[in-house]
N, C-alpha and C. Protein backbone atom coordinates (compact mmCIF):
# COMPACT_ATOMS: atom_id res chain seq x y z
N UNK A 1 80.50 149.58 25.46
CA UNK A 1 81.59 149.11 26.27
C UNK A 1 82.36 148.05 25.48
N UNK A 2 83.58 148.21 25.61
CA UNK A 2 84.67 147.40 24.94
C UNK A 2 85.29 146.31 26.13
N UNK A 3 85.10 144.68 25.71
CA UNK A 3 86.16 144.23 26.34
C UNK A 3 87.21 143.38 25.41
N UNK A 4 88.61 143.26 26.28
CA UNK A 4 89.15 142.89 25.49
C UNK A 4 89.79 141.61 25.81
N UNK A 5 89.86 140.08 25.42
CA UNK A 5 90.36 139.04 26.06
C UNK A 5 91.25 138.51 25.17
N UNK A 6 92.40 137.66 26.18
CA UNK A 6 93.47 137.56 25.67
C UNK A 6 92.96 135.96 25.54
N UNK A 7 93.55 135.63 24.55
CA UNK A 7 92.84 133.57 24.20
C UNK A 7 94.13 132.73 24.67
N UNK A 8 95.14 133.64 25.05
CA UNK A 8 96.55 132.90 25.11
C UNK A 8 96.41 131.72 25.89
N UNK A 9 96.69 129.99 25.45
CA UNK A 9 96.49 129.19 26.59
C UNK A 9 94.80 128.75 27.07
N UNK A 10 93.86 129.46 26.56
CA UNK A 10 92.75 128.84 26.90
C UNK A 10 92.09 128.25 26.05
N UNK A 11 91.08 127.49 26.42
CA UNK A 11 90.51 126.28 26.05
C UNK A 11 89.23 126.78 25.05
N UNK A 12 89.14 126.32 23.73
CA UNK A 12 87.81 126.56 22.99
C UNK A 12 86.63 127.17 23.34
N UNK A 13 86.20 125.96 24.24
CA UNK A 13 84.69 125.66 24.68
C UNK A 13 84.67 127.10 25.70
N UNK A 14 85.70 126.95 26.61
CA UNK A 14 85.49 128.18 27.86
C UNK A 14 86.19 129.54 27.33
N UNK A 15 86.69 129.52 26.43
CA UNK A 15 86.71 131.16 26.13
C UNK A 15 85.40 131.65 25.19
N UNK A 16 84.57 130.40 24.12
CA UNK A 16 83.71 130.65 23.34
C UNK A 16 82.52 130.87 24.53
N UNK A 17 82.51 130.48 25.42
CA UNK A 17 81.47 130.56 26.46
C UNK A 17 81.77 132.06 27.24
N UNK A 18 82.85 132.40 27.44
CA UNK A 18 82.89 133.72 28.36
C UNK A 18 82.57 134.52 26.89
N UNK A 19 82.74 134.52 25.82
CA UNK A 19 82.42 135.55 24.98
C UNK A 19 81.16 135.55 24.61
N UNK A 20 80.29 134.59 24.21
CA UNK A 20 79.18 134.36 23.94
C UNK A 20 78.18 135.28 25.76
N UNK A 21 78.62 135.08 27.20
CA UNK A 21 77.80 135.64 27.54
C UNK A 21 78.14 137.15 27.70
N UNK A 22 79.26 137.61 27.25
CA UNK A 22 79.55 139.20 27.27
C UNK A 22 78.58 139.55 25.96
N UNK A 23 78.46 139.12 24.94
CA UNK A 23 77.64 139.65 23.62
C UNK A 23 76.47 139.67 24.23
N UNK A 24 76.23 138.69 24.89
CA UNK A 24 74.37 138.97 24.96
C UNK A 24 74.07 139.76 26.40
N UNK A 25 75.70 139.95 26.93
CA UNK A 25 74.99 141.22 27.97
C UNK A 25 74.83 140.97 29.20
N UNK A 26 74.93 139.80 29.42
CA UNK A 26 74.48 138.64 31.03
C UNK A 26 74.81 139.28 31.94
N UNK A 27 76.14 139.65 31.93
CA UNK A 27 77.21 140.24 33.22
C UNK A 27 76.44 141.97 33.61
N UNK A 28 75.57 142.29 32.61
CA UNK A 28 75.39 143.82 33.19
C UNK A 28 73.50 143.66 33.98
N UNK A 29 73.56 144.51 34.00
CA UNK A 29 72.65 144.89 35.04
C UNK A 29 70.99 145.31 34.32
N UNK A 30 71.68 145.78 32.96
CA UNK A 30 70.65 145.86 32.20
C UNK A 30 70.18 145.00 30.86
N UNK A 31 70.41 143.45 31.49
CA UNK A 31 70.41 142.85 30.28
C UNK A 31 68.50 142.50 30.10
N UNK A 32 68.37 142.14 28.98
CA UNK A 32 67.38 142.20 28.50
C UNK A 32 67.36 140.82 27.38
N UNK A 33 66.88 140.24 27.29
CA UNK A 33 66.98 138.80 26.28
C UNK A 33 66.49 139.39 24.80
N UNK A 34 65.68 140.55 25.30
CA UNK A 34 64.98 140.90 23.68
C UNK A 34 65.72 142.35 22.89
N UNK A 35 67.28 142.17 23.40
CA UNK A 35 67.68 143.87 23.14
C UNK A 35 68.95 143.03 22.97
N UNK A 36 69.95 144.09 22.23
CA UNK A 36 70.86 143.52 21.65
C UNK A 36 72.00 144.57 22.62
N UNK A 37 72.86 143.84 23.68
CA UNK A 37 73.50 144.77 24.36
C UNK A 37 74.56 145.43 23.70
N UNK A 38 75.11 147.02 24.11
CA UNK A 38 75.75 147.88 24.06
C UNK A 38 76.91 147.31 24.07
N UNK A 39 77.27 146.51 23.48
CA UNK A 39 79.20 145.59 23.96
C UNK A 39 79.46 145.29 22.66
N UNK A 40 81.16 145.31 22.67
CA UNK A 40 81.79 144.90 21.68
C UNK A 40 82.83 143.89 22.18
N UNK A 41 83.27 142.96 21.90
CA UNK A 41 84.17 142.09 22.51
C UNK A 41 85.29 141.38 21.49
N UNK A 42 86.58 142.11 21.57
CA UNK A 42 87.81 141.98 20.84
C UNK A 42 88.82 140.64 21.94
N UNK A 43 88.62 139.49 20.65
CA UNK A 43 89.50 138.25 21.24
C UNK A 43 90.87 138.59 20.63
N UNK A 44 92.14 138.12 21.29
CA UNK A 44 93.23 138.84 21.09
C UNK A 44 94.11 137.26 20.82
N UNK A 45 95.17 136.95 20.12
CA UNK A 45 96.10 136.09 20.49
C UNK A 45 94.55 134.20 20.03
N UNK A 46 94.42 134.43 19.12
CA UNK A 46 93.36 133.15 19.06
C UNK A 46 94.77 132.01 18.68
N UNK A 47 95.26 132.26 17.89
CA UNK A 47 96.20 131.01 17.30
C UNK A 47 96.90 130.61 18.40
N UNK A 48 96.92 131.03 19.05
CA UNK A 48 97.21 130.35 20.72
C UNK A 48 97.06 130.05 21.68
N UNK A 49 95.45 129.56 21.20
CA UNK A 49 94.26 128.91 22.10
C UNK A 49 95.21 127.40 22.71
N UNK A 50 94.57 127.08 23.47
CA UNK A 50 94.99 125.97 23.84
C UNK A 50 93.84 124.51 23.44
N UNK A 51 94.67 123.88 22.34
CA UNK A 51 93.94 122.68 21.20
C UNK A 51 94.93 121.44 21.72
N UNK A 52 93.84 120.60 22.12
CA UNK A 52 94.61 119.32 22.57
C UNK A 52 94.74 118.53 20.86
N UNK A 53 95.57 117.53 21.02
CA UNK A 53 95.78 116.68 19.70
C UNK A 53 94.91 116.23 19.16
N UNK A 54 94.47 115.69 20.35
CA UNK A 54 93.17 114.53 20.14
C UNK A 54 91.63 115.09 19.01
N UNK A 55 91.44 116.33 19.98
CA UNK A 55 90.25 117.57 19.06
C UNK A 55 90.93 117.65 17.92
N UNK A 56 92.07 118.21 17.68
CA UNK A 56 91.81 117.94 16.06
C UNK A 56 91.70 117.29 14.92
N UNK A 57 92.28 115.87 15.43
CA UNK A 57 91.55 115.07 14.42
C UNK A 57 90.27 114.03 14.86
N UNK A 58 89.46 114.17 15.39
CA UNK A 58 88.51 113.88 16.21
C UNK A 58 87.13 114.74 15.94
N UNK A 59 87.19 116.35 16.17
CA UNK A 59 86.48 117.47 15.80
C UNK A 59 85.93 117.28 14.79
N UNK A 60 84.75 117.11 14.70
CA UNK A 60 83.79 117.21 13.06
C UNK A 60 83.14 118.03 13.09
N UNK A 61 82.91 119.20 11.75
CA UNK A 61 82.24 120.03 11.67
C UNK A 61 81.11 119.35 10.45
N UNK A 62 79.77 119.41 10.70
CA UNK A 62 78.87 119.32 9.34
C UNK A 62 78.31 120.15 9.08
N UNK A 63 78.31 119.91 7.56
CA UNK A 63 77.27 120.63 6.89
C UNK A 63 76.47 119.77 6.27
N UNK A 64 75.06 120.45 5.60
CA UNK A 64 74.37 119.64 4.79
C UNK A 64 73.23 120.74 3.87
N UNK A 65 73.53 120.25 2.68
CA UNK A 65 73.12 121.05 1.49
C UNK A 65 71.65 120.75 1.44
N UNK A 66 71.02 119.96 1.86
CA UNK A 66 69.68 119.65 1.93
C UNK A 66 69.75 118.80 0.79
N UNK A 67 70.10 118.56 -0.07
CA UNK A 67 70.43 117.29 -1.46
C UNK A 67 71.00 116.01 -0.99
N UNK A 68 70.30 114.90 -1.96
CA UNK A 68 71.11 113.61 -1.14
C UNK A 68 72.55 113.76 -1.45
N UNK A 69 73.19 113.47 -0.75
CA UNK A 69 74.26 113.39 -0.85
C UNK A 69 75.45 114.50 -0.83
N UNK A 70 74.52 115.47 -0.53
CA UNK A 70 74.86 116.62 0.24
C UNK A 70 75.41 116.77 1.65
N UNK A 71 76.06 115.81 1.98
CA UNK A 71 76.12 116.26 3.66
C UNK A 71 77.74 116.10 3.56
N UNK A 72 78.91 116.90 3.93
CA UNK A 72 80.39 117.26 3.93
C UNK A 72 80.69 117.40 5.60
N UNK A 73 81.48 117.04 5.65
CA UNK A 73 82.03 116.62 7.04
C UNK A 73 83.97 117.46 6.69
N UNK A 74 84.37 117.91 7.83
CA UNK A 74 86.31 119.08 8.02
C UNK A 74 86.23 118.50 9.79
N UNK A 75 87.27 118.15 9.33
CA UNK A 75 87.92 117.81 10.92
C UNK A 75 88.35 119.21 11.36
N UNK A 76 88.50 119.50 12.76
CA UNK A 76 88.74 120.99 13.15
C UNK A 76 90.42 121.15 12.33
N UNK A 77 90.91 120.37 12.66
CA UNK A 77 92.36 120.46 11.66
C UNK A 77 92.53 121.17 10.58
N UNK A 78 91.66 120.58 9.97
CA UNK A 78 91.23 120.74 7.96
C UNK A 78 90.77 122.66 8.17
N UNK A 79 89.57 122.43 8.79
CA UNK A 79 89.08 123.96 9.10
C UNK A 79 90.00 125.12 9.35
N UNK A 80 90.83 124.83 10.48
CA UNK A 80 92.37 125.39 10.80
C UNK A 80 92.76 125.75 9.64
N UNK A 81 93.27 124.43 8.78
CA UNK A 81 93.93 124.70 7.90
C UNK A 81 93.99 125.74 6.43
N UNK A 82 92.58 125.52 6.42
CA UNK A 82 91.85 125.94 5.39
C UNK A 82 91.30 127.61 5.84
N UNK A 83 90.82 127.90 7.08
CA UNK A 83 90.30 129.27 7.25
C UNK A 83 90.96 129.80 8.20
N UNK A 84 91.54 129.34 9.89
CA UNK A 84 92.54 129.40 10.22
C UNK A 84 91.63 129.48 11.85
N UNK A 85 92.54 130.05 12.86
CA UNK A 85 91.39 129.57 14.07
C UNK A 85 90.50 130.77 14.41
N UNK A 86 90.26 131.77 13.47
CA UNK A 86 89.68 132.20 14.03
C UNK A 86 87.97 132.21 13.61
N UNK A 87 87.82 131.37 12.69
CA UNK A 87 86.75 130.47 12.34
C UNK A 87 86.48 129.57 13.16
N UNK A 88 87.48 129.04 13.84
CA UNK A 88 87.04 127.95 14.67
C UNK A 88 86.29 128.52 16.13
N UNK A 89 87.01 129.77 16.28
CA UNK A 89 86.84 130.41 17.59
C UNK A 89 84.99 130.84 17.42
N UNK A 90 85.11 131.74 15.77
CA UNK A 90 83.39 132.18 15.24
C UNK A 90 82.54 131.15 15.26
N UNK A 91 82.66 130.40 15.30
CA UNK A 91 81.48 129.15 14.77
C UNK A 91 81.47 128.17 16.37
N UNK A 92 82.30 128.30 17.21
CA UNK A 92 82.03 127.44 18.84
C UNK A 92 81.08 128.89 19.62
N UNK A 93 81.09 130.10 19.26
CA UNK A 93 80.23 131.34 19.81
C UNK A 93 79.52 131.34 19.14
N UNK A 94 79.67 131.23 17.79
CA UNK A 94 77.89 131.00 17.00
C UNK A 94 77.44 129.77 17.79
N UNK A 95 77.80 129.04 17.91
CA UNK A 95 76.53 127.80 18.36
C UNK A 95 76.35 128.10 19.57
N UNK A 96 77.17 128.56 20.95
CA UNK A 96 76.69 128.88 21.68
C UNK A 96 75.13 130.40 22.02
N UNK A 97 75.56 131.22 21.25
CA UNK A 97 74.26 132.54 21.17
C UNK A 97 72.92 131.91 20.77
N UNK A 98 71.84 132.61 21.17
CA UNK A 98 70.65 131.86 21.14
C UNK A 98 70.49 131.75 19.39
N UNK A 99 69.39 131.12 18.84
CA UNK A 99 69.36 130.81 17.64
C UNK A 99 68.09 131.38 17.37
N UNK A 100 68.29 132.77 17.19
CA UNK A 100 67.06 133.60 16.64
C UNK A 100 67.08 135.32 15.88
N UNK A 101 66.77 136.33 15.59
CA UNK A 101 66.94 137.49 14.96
C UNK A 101 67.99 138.20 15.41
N UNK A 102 68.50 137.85 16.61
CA UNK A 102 69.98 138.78 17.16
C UNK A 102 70.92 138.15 16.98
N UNK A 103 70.88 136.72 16.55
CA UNK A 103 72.44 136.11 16.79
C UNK A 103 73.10 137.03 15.71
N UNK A 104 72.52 136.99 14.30
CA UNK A 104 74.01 137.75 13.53
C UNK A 104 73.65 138.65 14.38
N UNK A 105 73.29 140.17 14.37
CA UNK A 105 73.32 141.55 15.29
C UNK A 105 74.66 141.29 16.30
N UNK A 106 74.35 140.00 16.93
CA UNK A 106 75.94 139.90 18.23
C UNK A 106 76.44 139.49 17.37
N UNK A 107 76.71 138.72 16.50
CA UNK A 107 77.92 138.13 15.89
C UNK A 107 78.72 139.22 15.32
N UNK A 108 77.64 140.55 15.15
CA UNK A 108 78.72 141.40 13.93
C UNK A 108 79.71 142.42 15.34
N UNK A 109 79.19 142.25 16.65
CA UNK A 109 80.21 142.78 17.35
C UNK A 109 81.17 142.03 18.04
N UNK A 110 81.35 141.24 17.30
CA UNK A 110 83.02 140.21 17.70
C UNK A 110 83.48 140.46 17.02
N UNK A 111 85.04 140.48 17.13
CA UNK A 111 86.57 141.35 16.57
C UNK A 111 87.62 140.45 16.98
N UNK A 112 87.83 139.25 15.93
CA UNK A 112 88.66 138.70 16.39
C UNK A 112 89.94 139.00 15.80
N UNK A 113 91.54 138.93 16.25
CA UNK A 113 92.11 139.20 15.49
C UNK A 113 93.56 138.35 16.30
């Protein structure tokens, strides 16, 4: 099953949250926590999420290389800038999906464009 959502005007957190529970299946009848549901979910219109000012220069993304002095910090701005939003959109649904052998499996059926 295909759904398809439009991002026009909505907010990060609550469109990464309605997509995150269509991947893992919540809404059907046959969901299962240990099965990777039958769904594909195409976000439509991302560059026209709705981003207050404040989040983007505020927004910190980290990383850390495990080395001292390894740890790099991108304001959501920078990220924008640099990969564009629909990285921003992949990585607020990656952190929401559980953190175990299916997250990539759902991650590879998001289609953002």
């Amino acid at each position: 099953m295909e759904h398809k959502i439009d991002a026009k005007g909505k907010k990060i957190g609550r469109l990464a949250t309605e997509v995150a529970v269509l991947l893992m299946g919540k809404d059907s009848t046959e969901y299962a926590r240990h099965t990777v549901a039958d769904v594909a979910v195409v976000v439509e219109n991302v560059s026209e999420m709705d981003i207050p000012a404040k989040k983007l220069k505020e927004k910190k993304y980290l990383t850390y290389s495990g080395y001292p002095g390894g740890q790099k910090s991108a304001t959501l701005e920078q990220v924008i800038e640099k990969k564009g939003h629909e990285e921003v959109l992949r990585r607020a649904v990656f952190g929401m999906l559980p953190s175990n052998k299916l997250r990539p499996l759902l991650m590879k059926r998001l289609s953002i464009s």
